[in-house]
N, C-alpha and C. Protein backbone atom coordinates (compact mmCIF):
# COMPACT_ATOMS: atom_id res chain seq x y z
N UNK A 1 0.84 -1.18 0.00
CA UNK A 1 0.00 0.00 0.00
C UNK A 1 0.88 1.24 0.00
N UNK A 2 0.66 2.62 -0.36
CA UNK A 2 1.50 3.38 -0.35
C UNK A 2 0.74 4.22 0.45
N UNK A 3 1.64 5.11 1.47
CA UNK A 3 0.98 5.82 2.81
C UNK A 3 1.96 6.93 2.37
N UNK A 4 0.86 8.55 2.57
CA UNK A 4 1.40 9.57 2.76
C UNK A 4 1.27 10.26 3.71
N UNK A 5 1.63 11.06 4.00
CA UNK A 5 0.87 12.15 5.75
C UNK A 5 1.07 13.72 5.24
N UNK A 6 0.07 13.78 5.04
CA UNK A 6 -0.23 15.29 4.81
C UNK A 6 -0.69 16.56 5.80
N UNK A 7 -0.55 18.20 5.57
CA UNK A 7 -1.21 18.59 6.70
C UNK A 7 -0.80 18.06 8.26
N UNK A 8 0.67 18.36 8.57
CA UNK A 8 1.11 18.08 9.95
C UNK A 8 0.67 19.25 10.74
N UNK A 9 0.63 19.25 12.11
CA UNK A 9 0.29 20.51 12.59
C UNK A 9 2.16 20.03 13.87
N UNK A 10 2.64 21.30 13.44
CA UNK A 10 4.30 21.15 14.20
C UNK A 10 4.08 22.21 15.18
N UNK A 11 4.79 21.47 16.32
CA UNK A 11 4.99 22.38 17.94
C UNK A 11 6.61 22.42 17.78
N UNK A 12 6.62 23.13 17.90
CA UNK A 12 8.31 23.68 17.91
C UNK A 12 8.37 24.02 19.14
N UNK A 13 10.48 23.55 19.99
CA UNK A 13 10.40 23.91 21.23
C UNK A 13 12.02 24.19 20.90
N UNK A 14 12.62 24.88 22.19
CA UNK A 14 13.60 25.28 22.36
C UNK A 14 14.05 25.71 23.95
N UNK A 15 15.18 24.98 24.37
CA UNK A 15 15.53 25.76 25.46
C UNK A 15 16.38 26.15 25.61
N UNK A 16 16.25 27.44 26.49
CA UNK A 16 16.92 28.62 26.32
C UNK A 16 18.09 28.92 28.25
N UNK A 17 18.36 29.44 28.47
CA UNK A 17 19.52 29.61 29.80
C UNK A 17 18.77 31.54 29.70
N UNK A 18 18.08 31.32 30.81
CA UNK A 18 17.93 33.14 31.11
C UNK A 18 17.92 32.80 32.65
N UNK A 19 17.89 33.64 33.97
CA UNK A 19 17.85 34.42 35.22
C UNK A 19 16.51 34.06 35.24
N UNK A 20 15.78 32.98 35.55
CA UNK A 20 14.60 33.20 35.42
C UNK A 20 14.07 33.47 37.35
N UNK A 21 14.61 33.30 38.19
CA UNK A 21 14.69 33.99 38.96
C UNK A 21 14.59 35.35 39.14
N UNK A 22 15.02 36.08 38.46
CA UNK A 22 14.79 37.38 37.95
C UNK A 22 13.61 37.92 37.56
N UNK A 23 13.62 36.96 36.28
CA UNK A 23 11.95 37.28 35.53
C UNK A 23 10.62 36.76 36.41
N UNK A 24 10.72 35.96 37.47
CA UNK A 24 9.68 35.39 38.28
C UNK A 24 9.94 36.75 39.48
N UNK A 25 10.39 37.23 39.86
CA UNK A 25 10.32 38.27 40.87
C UNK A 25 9.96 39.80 40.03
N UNK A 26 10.28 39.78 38.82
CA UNK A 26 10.12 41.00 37.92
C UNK A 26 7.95 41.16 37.71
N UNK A 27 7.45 39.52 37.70
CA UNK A 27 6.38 39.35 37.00
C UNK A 27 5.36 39.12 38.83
N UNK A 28 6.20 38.95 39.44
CA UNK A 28 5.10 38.96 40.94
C UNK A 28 5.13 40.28 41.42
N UNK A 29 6.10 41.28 41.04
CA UNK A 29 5.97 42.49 42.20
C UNK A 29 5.11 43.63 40.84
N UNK A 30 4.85 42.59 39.32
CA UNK A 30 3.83 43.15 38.54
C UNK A 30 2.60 42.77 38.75
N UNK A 31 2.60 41.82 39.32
CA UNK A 31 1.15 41.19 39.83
C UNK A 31 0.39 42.21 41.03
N UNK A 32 1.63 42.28 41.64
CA UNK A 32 1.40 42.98 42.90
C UNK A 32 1.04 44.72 42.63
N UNK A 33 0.77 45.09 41.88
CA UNK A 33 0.72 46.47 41.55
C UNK A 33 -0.37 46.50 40.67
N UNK A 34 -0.78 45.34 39.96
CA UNK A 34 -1.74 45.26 38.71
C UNK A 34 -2.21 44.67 38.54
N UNK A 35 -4.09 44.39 38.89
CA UNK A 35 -4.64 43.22 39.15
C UNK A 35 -5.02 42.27 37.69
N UNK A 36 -4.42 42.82 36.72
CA UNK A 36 -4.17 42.10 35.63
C UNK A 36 -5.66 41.87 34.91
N UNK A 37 -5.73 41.06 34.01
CA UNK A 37 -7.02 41.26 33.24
C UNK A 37 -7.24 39.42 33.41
N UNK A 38 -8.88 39.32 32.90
CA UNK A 38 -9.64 37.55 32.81
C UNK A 38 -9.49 37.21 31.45
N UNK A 39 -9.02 35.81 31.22
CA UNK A 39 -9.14 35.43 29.66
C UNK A 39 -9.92 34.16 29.65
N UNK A 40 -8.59 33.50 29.25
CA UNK A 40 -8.71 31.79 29.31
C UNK A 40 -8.08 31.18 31.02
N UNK A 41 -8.08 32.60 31.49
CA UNK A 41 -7.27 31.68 33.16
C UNK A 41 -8.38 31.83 34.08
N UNK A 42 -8.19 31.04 35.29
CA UNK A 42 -8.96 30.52 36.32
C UNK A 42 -7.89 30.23 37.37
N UNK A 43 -8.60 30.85 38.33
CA UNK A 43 -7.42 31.35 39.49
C UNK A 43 -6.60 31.19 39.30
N UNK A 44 -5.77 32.93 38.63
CA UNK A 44 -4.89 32.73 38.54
C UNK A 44 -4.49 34.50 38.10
N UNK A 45 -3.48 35.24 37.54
CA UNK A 45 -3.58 36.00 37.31
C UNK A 45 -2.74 35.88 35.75
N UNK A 46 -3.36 37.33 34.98
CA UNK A 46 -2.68 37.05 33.70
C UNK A 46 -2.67 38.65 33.32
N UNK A 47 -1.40 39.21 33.08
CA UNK A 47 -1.42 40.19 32.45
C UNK A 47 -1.36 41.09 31.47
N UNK A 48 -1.39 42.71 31.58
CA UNK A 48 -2.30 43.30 30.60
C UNK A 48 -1.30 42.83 29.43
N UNK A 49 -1.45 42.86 27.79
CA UNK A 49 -0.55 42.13 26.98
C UNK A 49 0.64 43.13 26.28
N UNK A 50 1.30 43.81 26.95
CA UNK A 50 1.36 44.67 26.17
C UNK A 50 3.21 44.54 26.92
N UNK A 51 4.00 43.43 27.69
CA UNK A 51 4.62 43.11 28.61
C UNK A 51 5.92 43.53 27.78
N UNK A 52 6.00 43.24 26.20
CA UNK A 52 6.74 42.83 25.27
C UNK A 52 7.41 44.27 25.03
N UNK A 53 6.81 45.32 25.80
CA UNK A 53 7.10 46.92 25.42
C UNK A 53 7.85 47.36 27.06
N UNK A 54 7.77 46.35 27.63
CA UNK A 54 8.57 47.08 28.98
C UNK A 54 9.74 46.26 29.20
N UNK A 55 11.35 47.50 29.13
CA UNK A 55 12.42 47.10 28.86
C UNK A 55 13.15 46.01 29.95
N UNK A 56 12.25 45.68 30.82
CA UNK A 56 13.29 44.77 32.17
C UNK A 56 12.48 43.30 31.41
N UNK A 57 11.39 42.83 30.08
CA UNK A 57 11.69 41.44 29.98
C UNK A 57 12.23 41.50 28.53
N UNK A 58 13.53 42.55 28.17
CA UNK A 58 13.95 42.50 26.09
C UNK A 58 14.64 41.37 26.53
N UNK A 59 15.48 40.45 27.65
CA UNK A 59 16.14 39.97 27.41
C UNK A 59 15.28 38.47 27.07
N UNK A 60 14.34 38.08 27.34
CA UNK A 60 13.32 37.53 27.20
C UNK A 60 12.74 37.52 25.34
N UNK A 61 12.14 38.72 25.21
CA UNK A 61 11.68 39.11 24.01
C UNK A 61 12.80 38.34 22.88
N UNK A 62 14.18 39.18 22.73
CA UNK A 62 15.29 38.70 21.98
C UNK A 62 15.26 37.05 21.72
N UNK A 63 15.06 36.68 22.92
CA UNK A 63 15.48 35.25 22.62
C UNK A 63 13.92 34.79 21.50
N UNK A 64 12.73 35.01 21.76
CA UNK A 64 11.61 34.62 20.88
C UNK A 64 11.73 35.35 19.94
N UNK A 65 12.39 36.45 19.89
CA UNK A 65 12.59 37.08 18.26
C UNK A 65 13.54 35.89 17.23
N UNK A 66 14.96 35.69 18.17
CA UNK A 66 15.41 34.46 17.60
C UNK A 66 14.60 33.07 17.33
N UNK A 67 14.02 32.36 18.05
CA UNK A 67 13.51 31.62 17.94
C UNK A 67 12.29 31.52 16.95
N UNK A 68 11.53 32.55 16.67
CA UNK A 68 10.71 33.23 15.83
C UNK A 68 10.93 32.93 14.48
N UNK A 69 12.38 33.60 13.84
CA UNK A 69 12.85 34.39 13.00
C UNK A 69 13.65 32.84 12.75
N UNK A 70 13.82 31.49 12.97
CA UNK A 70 14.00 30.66 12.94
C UNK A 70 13.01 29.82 12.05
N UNK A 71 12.15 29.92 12.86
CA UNK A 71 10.52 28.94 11.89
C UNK A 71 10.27 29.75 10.86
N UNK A 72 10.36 31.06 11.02
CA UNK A 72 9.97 31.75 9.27
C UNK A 72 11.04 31.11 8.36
N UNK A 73 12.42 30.80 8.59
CA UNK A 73 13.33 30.12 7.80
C UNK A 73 12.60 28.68 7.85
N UNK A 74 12.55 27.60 8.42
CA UNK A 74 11.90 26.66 8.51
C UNK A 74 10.75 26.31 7.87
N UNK A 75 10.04 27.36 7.79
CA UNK A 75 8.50 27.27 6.97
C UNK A 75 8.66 28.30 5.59
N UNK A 76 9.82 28.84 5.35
CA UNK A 76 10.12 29.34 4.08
C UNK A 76 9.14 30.36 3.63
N UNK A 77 9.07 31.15 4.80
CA UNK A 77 7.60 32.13 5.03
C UNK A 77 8.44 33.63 4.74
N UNK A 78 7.84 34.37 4.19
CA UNK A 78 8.29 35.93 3.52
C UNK A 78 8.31 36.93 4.79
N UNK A 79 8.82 37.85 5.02
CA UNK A 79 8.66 39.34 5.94
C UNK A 79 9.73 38.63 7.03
N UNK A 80 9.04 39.38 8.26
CA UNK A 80 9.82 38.88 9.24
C UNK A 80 8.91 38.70 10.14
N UNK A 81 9.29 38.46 11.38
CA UNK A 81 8.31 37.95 12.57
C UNK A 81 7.72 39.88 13.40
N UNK A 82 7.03 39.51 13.73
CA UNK A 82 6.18 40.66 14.45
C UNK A 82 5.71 40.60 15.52
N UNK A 83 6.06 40.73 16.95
CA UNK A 83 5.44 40.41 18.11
C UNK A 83 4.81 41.14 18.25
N UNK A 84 3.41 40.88 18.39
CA UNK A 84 1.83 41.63 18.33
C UNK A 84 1.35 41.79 20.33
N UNK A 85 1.97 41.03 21.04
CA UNK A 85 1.36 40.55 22.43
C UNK A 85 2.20 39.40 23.28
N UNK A 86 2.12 39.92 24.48
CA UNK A 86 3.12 38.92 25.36
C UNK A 86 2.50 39.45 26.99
N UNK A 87 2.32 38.56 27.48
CA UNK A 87 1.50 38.92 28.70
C UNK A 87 2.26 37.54 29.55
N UNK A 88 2.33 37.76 31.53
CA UNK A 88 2.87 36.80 31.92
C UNK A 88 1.29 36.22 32.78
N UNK A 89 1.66 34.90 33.15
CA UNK A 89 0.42 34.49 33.90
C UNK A 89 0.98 33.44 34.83
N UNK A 90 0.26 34.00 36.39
CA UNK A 90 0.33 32.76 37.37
C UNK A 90 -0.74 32.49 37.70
N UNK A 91 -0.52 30.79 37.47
CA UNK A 91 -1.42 29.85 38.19
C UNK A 91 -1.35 29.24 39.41
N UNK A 92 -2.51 29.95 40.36
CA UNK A 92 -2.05 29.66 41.40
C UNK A 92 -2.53 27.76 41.91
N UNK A 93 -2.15 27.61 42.95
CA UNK A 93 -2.85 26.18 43.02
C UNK A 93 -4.44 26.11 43.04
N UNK A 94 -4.65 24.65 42.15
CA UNK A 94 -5.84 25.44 41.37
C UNK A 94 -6.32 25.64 40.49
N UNK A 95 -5.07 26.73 39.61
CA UNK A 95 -5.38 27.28 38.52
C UNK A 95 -5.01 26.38 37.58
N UNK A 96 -6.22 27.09 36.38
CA UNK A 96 -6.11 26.42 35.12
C UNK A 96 -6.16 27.58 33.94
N UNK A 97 -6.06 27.34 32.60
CA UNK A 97 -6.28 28.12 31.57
C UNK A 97 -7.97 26.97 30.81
N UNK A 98 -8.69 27.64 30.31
CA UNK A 98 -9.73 26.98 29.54
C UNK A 98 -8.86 26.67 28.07
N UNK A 99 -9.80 25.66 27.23
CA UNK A 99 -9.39 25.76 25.97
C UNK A 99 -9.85 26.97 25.00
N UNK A 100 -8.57 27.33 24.35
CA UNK A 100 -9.10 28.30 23.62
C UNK A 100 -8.00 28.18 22.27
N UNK A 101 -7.92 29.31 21.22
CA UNK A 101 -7.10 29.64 20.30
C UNK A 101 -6.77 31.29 20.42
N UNK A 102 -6.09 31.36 19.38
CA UNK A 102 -5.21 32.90 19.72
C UNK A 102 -5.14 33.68 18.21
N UNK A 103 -6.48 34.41 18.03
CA UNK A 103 -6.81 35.15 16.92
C UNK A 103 -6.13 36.03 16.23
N UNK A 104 -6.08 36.32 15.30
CA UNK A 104 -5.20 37.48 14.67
C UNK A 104 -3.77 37.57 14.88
N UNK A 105 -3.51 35.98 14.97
CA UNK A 105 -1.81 36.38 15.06
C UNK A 105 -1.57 34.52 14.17
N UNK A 106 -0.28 34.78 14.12
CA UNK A 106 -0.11 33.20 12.87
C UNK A 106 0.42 32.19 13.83
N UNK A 107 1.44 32.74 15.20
CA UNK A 107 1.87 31.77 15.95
C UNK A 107 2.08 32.11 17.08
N UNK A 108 1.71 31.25 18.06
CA UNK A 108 1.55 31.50 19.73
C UNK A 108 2.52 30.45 20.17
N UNK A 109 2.70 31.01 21.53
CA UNK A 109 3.64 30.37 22.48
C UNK A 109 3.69 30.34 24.12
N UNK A 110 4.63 29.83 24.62
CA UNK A 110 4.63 29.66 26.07
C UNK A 110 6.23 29.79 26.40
N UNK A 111 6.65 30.35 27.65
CA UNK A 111 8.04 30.10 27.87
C UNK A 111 7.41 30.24 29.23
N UNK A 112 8.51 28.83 29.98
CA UNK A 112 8.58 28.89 31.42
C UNK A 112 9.51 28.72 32.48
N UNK A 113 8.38 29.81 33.57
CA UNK A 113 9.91 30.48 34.16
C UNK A 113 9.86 29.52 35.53
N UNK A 114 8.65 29.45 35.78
CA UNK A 114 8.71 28.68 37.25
C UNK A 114 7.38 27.35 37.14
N UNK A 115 7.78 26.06 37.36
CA UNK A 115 6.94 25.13 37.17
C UNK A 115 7.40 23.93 37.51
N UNK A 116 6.64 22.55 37.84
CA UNK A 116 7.11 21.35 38.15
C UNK A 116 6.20 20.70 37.76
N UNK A 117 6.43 19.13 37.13
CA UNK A 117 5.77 18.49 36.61
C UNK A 117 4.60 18.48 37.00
N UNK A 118 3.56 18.40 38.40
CA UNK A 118 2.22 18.41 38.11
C UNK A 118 1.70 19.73 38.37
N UNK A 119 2.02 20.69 37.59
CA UNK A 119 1.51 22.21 37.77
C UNK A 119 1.22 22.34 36.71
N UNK A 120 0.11 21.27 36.29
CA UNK A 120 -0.14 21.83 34.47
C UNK A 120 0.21 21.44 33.47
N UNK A 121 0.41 20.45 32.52
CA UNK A 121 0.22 20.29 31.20
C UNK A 121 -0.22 20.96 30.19
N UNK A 122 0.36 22.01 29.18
CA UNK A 122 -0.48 22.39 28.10
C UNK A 122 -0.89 21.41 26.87
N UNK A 123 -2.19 21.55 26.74
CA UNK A 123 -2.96 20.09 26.31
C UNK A 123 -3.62 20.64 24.77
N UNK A 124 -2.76 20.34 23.59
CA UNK A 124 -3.59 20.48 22.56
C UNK A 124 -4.23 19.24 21.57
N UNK A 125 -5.86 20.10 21.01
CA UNK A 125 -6.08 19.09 20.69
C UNK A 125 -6.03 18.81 19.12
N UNK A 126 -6.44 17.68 18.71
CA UNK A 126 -6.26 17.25 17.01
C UNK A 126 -7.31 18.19 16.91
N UNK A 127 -6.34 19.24 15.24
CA UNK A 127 -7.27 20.87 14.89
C UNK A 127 -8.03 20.04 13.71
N UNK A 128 -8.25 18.90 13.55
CA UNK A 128 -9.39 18.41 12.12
C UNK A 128 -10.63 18.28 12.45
N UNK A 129 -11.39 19.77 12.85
CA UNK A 129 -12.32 18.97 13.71
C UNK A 129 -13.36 18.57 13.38
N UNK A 130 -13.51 17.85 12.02
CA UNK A 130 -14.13 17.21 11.59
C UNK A 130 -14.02 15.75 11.88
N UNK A 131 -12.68 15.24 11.59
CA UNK A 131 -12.44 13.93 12.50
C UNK A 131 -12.86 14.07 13.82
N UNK A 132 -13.56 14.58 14.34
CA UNK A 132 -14.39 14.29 15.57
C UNK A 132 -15.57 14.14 15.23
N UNK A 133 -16.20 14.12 14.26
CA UNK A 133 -17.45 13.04 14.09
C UNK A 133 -18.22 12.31 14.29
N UNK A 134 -16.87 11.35 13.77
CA UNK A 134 -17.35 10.12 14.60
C UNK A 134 -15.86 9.19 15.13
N UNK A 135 -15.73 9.23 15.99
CA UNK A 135 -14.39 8.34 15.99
C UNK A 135 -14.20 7.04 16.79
N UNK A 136 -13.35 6.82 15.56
CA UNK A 136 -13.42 4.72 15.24
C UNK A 136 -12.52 4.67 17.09
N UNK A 137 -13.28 3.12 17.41
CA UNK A 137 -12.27 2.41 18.86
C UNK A 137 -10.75 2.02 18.12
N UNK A 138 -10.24 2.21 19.18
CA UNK A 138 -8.70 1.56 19.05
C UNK A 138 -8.32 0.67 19.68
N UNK A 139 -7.10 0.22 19.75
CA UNK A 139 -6.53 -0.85 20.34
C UNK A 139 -5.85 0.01 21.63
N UNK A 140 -6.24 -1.04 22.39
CA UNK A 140 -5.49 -0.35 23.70
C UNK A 140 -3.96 -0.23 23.70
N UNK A 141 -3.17 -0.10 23.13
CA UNK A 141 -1.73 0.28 22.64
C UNK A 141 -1.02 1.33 22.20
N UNK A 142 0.23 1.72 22.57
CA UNK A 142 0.53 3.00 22.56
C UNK A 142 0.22 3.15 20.81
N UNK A 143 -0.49 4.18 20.56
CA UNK A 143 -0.49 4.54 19.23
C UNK A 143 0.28 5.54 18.78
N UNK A 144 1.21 5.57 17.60
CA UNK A 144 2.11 5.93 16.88
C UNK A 144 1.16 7.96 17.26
N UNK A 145 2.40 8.34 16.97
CA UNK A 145 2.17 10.17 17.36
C UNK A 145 0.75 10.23 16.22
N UNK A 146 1.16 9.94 14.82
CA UNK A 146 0.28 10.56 14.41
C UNK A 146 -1.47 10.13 14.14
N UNK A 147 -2.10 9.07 15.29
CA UNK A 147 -3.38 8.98 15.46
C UNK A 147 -3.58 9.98 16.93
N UNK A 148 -2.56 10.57 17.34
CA UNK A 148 -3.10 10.94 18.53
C UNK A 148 -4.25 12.71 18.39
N UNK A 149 -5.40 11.87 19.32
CA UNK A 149 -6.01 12.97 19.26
C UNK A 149 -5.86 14.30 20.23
N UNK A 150 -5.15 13.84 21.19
CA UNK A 150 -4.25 15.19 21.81
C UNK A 150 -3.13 14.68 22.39
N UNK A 151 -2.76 16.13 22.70
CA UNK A 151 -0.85 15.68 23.09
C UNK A 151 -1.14 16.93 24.23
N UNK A 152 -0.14 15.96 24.96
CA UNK A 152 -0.09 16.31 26.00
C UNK A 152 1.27 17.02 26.58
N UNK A 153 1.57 18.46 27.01
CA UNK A 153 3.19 18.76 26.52
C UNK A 153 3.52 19.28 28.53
N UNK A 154 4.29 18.71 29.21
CA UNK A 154 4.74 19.29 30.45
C UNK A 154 5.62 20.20 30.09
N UNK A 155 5.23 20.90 31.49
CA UNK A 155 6.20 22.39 31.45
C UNK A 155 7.55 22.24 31.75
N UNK A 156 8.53 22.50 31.32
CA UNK A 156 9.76 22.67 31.81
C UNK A 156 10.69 23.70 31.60
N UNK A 157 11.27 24.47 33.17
CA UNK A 157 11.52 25.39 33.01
C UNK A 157 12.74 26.00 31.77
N UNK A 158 12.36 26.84 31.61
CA UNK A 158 13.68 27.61 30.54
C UNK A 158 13.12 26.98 29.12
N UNK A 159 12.01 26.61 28.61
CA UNK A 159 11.58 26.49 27.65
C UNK A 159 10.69 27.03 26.47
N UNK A 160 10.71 27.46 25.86
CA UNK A 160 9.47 27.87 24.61
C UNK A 160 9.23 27.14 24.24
N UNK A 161 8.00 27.41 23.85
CA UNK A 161 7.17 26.13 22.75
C UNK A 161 6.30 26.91 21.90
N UNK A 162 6.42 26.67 20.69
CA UNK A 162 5.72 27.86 20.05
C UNK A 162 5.19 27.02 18.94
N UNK A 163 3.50 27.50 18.52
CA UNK A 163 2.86 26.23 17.89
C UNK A 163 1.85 27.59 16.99
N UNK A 164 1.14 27.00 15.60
CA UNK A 164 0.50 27.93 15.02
C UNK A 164 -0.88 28.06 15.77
N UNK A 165 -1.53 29.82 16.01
CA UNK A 165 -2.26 30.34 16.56
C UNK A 165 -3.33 29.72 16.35
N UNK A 166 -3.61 29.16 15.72
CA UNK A 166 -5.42 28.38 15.29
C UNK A 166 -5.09 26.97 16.30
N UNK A 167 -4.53 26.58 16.89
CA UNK A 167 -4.77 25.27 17.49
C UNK A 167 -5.05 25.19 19.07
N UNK A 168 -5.95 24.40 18.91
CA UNK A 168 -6.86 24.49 20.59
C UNK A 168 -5.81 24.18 21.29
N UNK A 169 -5.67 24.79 22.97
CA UNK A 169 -5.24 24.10 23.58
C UNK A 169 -5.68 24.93 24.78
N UNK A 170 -5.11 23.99 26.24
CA UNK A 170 -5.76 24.59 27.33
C UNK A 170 -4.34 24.01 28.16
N UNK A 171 -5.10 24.48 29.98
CA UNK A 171 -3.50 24.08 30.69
C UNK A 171 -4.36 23.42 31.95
N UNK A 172 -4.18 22.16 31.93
CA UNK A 172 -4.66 21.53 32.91
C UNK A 172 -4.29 22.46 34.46
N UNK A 173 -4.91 21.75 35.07
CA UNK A 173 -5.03 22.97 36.99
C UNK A 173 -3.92 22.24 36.94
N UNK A 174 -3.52 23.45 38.24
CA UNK A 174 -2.17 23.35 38.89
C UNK A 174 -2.21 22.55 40.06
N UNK A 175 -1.62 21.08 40.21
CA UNK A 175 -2.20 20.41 41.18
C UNK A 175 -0.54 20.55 42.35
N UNK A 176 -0.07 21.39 42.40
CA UNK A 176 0.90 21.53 43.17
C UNK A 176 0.54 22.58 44.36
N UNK A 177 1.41 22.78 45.05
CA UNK A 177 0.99 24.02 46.50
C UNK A 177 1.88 25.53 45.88
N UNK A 178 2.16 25.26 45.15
CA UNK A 178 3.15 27.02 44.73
C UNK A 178 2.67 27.36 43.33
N UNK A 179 2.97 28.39 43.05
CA UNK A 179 2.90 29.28 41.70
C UNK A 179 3.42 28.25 40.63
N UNK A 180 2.47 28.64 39.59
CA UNK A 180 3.17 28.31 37.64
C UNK A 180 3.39 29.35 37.43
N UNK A 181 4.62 30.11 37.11
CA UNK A 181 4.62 31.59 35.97
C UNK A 181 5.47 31.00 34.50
N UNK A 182 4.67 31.22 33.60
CA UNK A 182 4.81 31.86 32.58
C UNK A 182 4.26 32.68 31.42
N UNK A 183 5.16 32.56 30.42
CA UNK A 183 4.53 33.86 29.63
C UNK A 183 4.34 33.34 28.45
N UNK A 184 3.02 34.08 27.75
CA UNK A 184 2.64 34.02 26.66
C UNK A 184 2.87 34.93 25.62
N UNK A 185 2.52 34.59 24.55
CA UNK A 185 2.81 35.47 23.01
C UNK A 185 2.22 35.06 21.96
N UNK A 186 2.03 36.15 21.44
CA UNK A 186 1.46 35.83 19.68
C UNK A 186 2.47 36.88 19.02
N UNK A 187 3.04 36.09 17.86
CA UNK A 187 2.97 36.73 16.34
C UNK A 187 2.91 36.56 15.28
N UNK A 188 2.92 37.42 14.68
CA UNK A 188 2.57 37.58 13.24
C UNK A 188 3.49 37.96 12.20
N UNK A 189 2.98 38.19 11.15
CA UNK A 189 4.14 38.48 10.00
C UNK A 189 4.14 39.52 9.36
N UNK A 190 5.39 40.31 9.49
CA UNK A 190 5.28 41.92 8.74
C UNK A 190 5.82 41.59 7.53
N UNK A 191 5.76 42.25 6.02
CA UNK A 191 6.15 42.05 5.33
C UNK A 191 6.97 43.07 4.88
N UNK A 192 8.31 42.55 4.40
CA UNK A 192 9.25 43.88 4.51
C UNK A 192 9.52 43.78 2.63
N UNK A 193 9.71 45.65 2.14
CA UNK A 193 9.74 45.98 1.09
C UNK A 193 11.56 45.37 0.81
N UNK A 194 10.60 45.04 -1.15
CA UNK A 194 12.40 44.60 -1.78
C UNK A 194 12.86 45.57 -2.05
């Protein structure tokens, strides 16, 4: 038989070496001053998005500009990258994010600064959502990556993960006794004159 696989949906990750000590005391004594805005979080706090314009996280920013400016080479995509939004969020114990997607931008992400394995999973699901229909039983056996209908990604600190903006995902509760911080982002693509 001849088998092709078309239409992948790719999570790209990278880890990075920053002070995140730094950036977790930079993003609580912002908490502490700014009761932040409601989205997709549940107890928890998440702030206003605009984080990406205040100079104590560029060292932060830089590194997702690189990382960014990477997948446009990778996906052989025109302009350059455009960070539209970057907001940080803690989950306190507890907290969760709902499922959602991230509009008007081409690719979203996560980098984390403070977390331990059961403080959350970000959980996306298969974007065909038409194959939810009807869907066939399986064999109780690990099934190869690509029948899976979600993936399941743990946090680990000093990491990005950056995946295209149309795909569901949510962040399981924080079943630990301390804070999750990290930060989110969307961007997009500017197109620069020849």
């Amino acid at each position: 038989m001849i088998k092709e696989q078309f239409f992948p949906t790719i999570l790209y990750a990278k880890d990075i070496k920053l002070d995140n000590s730094f950036l977790e005391k930079e993003i609580i004594k912002w908490s502490e001053e700014d009761k932040g805005i409601t989205k997709s979080n549940v107890n928890g706090w998440h702030s206003h998005t605009n984080m990406h314009e205040m100079p104590v996280f560029k060292i932060l920013v830089d590194e997702l500009f690189k990382m960014q400016s990477e997948i446009f080479n990778e996906e052989n995509l025109n302009g350059e990258p455009c960070l539209i939004s970057m907001w940080a969020n803690i989950n306190l114990p507890g907290g969760y994010n709902k499922s959602h997607i991230h509009p008007n931008s081409h690719f979203s992400g996560v980098y984390y600064i403070k977390a331990t394995k059961d403080s959350g999973d970000i959980v996306f699901n298969d974007p065909k959502s038409t194959s939810h229909m009807i869907v066939p039983s399986v064999k109780n056996i690990e099934l190869p990556k690509y029948l899976w209908k979600e993936v399941r990604v743990s946090p680990v600190v000093g990491r990005i993960i950056i995946f295209p903006s149309w795909l569901w995902h949510r962040v399981d509760i924080n079943n630990t006794n301390d804070k999750r911080i990290s930060v989110s982002f969307n961007f997009t693509q500017r197109m620069v004159d020849e």
